[in-house]
Protein backbone atom coordinates (compact mmCIF):
# COMPACT_ATOMS: atom_id res chain seq x y z
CA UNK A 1 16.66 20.81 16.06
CA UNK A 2 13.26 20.03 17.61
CA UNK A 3 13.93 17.16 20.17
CA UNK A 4 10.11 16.94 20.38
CA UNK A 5 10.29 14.69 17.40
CA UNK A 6 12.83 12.18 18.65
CA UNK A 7 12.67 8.58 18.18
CA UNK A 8 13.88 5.60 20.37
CA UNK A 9 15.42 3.08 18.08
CA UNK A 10 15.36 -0.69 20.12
CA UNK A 11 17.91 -2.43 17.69
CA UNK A 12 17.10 -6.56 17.45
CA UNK A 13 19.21 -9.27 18.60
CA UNK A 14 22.15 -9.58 16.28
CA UNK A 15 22.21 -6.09 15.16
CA UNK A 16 25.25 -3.90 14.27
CA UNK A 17 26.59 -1.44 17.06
CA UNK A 18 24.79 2.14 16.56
CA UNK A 19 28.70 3.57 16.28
CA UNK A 20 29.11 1.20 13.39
CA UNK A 21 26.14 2.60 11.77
CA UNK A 22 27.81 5.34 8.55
CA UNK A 23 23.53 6.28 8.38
CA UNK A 24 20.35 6.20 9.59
CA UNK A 25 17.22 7.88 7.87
CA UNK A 26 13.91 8.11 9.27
CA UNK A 27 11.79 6.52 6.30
CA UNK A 28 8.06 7.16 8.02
CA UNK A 29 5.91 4.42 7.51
CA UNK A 30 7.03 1.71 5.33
CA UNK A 31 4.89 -1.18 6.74
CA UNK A 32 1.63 -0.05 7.34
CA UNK A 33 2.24 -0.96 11.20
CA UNK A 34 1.62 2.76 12.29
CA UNK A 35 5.01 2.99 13.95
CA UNK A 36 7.96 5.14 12.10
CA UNK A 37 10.32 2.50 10.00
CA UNK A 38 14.42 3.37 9.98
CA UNK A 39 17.08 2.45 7.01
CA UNK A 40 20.71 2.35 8.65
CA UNK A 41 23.73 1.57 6.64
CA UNK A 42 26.71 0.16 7.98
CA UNK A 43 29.57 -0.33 5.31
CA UNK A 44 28.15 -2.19 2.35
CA UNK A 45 25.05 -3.55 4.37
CA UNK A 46 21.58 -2.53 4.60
CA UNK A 47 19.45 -2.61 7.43
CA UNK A 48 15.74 -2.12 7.58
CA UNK A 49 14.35 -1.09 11.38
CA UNK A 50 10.98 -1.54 11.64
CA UNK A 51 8.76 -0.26 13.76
């Protein structure tokens, strides 16, 4: 694993707890915004972490 790569994820107000979280996938760069985008599930729910 190359812990160069790492990403700190600052979860919005309202968010589900990380430990809740069944996945999270890096997506890259679904906005545009220049900053890496995350998809986490957490039971049935979907939740898009952008930049």
């Amino acid at each position: 694993m190359n812990i160069d790569k790492r990403r700190e994820i600052i979860l919005p107000t309202g968010a589900p707890s990380p430990a809740s979280m069944d996945q999270i996938v890096a997506a890259g760069d679904v906005t545009g915004d220049g900053k890496t985008d995350f998809f986490a599930r957490v039971g049935t729910q979907l939740w898009a972490l952008i930049g």
